[in-house]
N, C-alpha and C. Protein backbone atom coordinates (compact mmCIF):
# COMPACT_ATOMS: atom_id res chain seq x y z
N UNK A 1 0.84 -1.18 0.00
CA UNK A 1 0.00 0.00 0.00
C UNK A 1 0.88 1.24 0.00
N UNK A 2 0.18 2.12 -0.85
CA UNK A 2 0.88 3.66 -0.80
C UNK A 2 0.85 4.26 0.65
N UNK A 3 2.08 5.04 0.81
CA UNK A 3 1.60 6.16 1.39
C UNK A 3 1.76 7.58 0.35
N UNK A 4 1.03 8.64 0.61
CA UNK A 4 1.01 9.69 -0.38
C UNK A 4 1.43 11.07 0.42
N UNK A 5 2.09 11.99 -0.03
CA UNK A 5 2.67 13.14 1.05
C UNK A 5 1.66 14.24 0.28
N UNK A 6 1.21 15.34 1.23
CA UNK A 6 0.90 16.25 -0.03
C UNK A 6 1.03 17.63 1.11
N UNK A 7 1.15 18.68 0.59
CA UNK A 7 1.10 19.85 1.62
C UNK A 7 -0.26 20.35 2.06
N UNK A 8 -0.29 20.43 3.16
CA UNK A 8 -1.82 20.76 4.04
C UNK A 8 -2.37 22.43 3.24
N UNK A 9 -1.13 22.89 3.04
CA UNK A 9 -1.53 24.42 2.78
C UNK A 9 -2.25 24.28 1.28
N UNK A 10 -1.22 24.62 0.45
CA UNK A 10 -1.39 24.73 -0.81
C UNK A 10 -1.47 23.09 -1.81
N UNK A 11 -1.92 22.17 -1.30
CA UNK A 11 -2.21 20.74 -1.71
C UNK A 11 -1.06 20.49 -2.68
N UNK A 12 -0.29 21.27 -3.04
CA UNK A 12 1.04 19.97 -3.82
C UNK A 12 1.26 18.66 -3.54
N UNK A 13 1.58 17.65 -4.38
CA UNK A 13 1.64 16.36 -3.90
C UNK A 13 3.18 16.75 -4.10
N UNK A 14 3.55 15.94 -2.92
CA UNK A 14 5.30 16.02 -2.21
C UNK A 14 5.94 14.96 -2.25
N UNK A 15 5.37 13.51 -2.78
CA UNK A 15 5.49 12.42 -3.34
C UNK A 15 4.86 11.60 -2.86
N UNK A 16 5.34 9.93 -3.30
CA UNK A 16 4.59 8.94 -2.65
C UNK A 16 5.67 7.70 -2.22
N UNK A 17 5.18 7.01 -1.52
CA UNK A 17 6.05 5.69 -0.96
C UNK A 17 5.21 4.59 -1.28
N UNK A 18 6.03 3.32 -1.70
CA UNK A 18 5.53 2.23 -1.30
C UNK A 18 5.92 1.55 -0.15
N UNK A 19 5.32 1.72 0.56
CA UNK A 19 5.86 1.37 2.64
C UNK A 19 4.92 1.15 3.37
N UNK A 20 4.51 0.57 4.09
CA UNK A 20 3.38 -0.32 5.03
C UNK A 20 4.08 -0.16 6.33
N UNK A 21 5.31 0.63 6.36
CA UNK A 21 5.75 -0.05 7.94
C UNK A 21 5.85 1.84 8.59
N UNK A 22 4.38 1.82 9.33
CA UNK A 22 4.46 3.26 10.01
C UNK A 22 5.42 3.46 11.07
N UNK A 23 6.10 2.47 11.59
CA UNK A 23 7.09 2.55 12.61
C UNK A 23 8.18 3.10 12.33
N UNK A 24 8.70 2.66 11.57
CA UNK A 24 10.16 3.35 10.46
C UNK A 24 9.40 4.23 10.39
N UNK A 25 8.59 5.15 10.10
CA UNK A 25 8.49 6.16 9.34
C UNK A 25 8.10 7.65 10.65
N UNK A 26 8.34 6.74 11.85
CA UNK A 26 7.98 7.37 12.88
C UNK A 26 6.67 7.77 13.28
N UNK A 27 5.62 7.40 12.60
CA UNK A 27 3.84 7.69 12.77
C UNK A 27 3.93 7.31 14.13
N UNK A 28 4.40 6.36 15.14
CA UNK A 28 3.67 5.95 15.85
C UNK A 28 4.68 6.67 17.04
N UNK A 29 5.05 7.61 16.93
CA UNK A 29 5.90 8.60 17.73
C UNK A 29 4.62 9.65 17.97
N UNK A 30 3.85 10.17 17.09
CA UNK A 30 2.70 11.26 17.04
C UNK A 30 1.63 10.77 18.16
N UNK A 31 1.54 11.77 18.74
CA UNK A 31 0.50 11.48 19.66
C UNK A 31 -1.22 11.30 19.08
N UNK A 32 -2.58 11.03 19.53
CA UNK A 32 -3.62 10.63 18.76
C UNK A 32 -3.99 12.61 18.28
N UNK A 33 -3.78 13.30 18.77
CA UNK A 33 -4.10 14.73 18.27
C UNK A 33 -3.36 14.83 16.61
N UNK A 34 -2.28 14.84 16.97
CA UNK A 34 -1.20 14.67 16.04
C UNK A 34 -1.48 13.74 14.81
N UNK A 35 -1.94 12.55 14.58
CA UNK A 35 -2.42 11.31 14.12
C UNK A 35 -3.47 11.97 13.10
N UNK A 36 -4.19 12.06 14.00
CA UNK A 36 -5.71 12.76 13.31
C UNK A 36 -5.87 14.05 12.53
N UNK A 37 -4.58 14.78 12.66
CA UNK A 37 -4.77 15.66 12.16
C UNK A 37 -3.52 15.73 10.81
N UNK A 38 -2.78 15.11 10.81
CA UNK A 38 -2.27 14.30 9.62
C UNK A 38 -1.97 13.36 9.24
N UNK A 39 -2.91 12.20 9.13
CA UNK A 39 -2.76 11.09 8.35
C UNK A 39 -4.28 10.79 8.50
N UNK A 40 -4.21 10.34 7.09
CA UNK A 40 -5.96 10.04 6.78
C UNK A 40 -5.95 8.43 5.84
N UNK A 41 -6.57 7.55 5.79
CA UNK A 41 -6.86 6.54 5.14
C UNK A 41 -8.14 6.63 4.04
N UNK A 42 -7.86 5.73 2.94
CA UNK A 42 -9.01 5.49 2.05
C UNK A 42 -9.34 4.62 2.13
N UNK A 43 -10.03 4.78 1.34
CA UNK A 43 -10.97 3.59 0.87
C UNK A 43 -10.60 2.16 0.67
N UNK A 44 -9.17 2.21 -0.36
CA UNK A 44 -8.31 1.38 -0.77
C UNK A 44 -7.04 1.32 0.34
N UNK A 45 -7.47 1.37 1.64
CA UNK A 45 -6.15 1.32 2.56
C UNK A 45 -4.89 2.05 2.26
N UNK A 46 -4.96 2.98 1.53
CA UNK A 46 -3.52 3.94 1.53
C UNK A 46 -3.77 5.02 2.04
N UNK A 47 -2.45 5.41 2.87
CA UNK A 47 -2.42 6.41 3.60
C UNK A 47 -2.01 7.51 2.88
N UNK A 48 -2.76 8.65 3.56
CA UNK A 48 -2.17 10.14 3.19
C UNK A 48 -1.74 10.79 3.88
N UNK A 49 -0.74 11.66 3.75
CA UNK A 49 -0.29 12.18 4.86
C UNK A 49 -0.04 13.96 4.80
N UNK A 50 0.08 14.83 5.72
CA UNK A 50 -0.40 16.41 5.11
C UNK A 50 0.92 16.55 6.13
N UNK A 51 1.45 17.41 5.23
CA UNK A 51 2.83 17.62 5.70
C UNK A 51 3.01 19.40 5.21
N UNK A 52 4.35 19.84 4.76
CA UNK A 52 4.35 21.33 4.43
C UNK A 52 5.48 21.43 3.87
N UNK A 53 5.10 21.47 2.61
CA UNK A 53 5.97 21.90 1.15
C UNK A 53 7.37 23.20 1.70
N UNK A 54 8.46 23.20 0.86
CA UNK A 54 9.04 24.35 0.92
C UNK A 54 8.55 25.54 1.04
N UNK A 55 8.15 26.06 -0.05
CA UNK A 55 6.95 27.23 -0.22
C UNK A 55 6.69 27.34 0.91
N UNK A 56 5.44 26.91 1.19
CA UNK A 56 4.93 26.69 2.52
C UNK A 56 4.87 27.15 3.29
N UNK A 57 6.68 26.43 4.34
CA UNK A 57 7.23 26.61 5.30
C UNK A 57 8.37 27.64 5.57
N UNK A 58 8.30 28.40 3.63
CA UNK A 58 9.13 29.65 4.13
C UNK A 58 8.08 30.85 4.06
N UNK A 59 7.22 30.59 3.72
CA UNK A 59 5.86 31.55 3.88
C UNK A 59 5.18 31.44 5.44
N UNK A 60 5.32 30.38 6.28
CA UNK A 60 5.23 30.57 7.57
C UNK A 60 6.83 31.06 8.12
N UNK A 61 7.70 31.33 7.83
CA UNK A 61 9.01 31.69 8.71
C UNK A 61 8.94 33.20 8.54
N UNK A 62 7.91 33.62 6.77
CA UNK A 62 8.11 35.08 7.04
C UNK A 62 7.60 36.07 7.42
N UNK A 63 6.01 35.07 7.75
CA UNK A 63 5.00 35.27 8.11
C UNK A 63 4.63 34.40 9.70
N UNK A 64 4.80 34.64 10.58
CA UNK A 64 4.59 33.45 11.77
C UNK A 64 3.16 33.67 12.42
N UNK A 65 2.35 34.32 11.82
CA UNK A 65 0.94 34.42 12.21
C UNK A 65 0.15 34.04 11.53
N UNK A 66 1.03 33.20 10.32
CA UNK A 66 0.18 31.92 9.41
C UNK A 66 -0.43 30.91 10.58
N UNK A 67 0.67 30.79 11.64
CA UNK A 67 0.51 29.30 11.90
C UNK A 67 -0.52 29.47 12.80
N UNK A 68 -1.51 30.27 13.19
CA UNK A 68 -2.84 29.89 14.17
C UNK A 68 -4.15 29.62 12.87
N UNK A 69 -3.52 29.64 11.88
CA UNK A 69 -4.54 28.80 11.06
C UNK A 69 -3.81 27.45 10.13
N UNK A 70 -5.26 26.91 10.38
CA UNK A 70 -4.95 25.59 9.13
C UNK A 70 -4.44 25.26 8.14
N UNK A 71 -5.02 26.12 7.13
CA UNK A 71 -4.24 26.58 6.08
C UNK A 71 -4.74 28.01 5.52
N UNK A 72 -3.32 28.32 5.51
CA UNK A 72 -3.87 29.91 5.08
C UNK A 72 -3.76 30.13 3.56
N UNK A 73 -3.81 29.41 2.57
CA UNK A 73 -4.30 29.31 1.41
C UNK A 73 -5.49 28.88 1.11
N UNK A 74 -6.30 29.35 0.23
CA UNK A 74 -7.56 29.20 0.10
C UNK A 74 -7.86 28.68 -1.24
């Protein structure tokens, strides 16, 4: 099964894995807040995961009052 990366903000897909083992990949380090709020399952058992593109994360460093929202792209 896939996992799929994509950015929470601006939805770029950031790539994909073929990997089943969430331990290596550190998922099971995230607490259940953490969990739920990035990584989602389908239909077809592959995971997605919402992470934060370059872009992104230099648009929150230049901006740091991005980060009390979700995504501040619309």
């Amino acid at each position: 099964m896939a996992i799929h990366y994509e950015c929470r903000h601006c939805r770029t897909k950031l790539g994909s894995i073929n990997h089943s083992d969430e331990e290596r990949l550190g998922f099971h380090l995230l607490n259940e807040e953490e969990r739920e709020t990035m990584i989602n399952y389908d239909d077809r058992g592959e995971t997605h995961v919402k992470a934060i593109c370059e872009e992104c994360e230099k648009a929150l460093t230049e901006n740091p009052d991005y980060h009390q929202f979700e995504s501040f792209l619309q």
